[in-house]
PDB file of N, CA and C in Angstrom:
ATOM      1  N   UNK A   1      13.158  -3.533  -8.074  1.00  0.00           N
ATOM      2  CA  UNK A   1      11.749  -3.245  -8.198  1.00  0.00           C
ATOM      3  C   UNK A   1      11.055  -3.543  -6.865  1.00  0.00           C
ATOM      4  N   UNK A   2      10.825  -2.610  -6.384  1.00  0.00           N
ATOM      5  CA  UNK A   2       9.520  -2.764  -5.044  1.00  0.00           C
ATOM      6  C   UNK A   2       8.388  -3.531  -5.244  1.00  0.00           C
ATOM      7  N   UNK A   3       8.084  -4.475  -3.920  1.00  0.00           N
ATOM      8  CA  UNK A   3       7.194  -5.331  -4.331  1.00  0.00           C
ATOM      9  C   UNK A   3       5.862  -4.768  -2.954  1.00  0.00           C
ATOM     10  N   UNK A   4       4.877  -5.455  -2.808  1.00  0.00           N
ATOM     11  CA  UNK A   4       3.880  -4.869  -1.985  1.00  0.00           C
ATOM     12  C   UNK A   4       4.046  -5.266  -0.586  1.00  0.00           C
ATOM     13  N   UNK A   5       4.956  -6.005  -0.384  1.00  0.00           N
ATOM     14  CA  UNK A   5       5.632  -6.398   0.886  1.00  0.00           C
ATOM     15  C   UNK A   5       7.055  -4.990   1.099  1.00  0.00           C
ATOM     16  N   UNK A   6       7.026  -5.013   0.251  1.00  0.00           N
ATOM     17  CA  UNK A   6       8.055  -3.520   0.315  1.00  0.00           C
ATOM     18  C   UNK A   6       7.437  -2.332   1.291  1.00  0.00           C
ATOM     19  N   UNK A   7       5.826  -2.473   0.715  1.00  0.00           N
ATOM     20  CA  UNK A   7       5.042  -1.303   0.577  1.00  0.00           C
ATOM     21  C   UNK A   7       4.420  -1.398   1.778  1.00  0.00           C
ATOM     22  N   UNK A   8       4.495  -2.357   2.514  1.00  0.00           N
ATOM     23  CA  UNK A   8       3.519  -2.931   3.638  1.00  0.00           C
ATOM     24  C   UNK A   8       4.744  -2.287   4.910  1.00  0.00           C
ATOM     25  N   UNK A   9       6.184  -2.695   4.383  1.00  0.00           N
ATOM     26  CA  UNK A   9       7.027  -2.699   5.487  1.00  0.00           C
ATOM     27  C   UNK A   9       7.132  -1.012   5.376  1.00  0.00           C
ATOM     28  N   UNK A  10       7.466  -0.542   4.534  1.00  0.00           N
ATOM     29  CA  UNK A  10       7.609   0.900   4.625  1.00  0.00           C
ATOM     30  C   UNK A  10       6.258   1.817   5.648  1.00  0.00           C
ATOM     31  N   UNK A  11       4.912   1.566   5.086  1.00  0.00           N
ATOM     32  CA  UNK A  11       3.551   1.730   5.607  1.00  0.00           C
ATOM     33  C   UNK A  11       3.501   1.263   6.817  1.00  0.00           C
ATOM     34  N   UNK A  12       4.468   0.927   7.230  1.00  0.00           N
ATOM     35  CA  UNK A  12       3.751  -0.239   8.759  1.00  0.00           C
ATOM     36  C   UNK A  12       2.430  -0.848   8.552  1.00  0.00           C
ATOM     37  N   UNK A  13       1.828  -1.645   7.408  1.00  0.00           N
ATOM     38  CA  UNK A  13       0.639  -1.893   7.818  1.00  0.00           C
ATOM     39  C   UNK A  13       1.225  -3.571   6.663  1.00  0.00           C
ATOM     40  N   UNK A  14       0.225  -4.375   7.254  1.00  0.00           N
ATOM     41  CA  UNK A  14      -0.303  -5.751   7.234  1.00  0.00           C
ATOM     42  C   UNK A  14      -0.254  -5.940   5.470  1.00  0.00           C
ATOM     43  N   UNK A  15       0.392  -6.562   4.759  1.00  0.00           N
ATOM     44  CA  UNK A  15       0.286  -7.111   3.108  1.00  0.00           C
ATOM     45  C   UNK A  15      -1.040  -6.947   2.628  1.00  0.00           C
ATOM     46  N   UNK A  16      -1.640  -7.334   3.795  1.00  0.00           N
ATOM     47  CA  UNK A  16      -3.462  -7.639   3.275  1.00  0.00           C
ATOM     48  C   UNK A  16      -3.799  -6.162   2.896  1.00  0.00           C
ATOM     49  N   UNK A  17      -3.635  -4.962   3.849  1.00  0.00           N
ATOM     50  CA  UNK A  17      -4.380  -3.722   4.130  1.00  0.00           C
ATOM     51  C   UNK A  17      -3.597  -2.828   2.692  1.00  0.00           C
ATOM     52  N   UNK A  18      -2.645  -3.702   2.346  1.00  0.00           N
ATOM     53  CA  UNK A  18      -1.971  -2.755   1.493  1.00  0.00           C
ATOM     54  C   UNK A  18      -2.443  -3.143  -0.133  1.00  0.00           C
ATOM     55  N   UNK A  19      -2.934  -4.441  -0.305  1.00  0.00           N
ATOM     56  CA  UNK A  19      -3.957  -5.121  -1.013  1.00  0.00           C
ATOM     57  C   UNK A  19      -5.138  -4.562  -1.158  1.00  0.00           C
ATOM     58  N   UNK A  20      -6.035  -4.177   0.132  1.00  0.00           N
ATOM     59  CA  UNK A  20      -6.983  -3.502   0.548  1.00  0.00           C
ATOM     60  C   UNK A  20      -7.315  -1.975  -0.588  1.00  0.00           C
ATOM     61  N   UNK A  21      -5.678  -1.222  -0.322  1.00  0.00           N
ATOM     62  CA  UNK A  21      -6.232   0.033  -0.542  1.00  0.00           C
ATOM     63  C   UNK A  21      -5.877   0.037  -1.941  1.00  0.00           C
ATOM     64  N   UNK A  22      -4.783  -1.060  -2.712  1.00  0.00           N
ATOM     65  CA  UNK A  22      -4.994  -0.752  -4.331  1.00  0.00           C
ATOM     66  C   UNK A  22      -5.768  -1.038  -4.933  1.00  0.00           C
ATOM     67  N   UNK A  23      -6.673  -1.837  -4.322  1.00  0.00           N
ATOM     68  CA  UNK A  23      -8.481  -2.725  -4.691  1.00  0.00           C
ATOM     69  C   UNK A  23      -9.459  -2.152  -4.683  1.00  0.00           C
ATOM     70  N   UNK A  24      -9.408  -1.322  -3.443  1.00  0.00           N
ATOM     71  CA  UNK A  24     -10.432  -0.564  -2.722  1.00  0.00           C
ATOM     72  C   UNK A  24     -11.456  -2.238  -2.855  1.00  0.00           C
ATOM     73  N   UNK A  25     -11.199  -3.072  -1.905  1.00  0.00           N
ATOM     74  CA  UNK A  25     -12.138  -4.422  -1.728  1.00  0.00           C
ATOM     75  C   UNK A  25     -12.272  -3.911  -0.080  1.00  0.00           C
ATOM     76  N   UNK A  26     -11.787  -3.307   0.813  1.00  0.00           N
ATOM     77  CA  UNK A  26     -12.449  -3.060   2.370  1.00  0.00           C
ATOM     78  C   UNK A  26     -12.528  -1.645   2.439  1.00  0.00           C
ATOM     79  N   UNK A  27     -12.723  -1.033   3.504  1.00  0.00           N
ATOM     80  CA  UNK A  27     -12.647   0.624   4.166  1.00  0.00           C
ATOM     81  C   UNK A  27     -11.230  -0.152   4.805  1.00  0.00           C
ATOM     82  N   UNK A  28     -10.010   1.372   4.478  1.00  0.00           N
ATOM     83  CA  UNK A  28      -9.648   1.497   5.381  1.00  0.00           C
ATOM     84  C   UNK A  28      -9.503   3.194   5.437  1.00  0.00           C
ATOM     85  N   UNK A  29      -9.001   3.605   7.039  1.00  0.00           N
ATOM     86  CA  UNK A  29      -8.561   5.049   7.099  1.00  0.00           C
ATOM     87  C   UNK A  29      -8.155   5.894   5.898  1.00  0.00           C
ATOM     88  N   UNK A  30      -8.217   7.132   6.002  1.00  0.00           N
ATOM     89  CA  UNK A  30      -7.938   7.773   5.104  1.00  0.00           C
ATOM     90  C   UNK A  30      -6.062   7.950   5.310  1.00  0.00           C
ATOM     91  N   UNK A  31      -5.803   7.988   6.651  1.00  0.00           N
ATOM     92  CA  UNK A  31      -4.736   8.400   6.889  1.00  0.00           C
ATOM     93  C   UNK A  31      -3.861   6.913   6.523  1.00  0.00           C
ATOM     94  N   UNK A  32      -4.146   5.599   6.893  1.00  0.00           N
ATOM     95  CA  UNK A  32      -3.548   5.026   6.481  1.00  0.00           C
ATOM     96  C   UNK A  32      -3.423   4.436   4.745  1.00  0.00           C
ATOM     97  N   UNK A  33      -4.531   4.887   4.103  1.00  0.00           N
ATOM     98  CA  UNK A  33      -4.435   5.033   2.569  1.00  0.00           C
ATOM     99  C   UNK A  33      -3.325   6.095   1.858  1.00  0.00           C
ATOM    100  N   UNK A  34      -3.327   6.947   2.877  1.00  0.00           N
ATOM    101  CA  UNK A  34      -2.347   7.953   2.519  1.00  0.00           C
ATOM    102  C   UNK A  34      -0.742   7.652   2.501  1.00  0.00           C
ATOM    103  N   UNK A  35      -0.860   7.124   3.620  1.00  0.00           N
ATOM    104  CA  UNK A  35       0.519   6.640   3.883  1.00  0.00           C
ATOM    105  C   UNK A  35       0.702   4.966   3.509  1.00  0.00           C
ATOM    106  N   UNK A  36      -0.083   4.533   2.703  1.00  0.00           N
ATOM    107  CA  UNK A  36       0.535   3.818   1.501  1.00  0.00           C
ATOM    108  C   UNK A  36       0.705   4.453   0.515  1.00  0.00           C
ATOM    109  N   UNK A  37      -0.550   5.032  -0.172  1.00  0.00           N
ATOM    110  CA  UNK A  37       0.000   5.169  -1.293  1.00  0.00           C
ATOM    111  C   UNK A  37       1.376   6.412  -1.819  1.00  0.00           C
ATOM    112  N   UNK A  38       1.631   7.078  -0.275  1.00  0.00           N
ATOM    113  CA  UNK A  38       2.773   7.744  -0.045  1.00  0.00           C
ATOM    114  C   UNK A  38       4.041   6.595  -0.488  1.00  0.00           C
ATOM    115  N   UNK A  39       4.073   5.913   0.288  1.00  0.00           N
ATOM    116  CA  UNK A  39       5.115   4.444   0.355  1.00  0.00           C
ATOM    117  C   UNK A  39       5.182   3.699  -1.087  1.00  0.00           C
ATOM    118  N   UNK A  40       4.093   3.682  -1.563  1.00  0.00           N
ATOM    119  CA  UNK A  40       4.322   3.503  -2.971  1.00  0.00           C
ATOM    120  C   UNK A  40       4.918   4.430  -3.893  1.00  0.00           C
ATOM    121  N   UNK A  41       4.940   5.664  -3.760  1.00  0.00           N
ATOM    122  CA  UNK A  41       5.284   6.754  -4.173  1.00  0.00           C
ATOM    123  C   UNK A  41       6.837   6.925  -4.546  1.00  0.00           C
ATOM    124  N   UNK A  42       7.213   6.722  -2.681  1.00  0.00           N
ATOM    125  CA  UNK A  42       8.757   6.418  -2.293  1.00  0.00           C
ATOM    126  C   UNK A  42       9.432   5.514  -3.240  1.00  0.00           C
ATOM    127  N   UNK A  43       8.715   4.294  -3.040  1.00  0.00           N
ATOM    128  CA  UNK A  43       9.509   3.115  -3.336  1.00  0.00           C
ATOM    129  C   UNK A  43       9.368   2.841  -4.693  1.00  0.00           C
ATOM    130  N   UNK A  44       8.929   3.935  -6.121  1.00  0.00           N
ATOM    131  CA  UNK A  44       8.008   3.200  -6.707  1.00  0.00           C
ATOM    132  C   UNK A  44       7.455   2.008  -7.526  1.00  0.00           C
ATOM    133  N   UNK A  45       6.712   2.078  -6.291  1.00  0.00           N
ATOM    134  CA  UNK A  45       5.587   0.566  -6.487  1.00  0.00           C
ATOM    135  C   UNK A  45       4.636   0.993  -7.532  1.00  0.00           C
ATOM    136  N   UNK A  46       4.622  -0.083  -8.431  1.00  0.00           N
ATOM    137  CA  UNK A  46       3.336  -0.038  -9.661  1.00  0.00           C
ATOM    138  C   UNK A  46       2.611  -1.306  -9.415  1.00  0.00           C
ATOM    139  N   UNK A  47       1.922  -1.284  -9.320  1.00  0.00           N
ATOM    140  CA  UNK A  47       0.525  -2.603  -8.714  1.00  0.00           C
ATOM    141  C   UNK A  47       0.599  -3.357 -11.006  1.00  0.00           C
ATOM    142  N   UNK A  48       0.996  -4.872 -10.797  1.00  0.00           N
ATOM    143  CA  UNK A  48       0.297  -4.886 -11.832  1.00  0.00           C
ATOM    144  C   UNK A  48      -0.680  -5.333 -12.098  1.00  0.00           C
ATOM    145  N   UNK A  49      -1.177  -5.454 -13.570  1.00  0.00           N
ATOM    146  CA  UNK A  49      -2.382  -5.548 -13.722  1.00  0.00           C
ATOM    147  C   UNK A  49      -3.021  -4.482 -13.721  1.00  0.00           C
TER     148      UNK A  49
END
């Protein structure tokens, strides 16, 4: 099971930013929202809760 550190390493981006975009709690890029929730896609990641 993929975890959000999975999702961070696949994304190249920071645990936090990948936190960020299943929250929507900051702005980030569109392009890098994409290419998480692409990476989640891949790997699939289900956020729980």
């Amino acid at each position: 099971m993929a975890t959000m550190q999975d999702v961070a390493r696949r994304a190249n981006v920071a645990l936090s930013t990948v936190s960020y975009a299943i929250n929507g709690t900051r702005p980030i890029s569109e392009a890098t929202r994409r290419r998480i929730f692409a990476a989640m896609d891949e790997l699939g990641y289900r956020p729980h809760a």
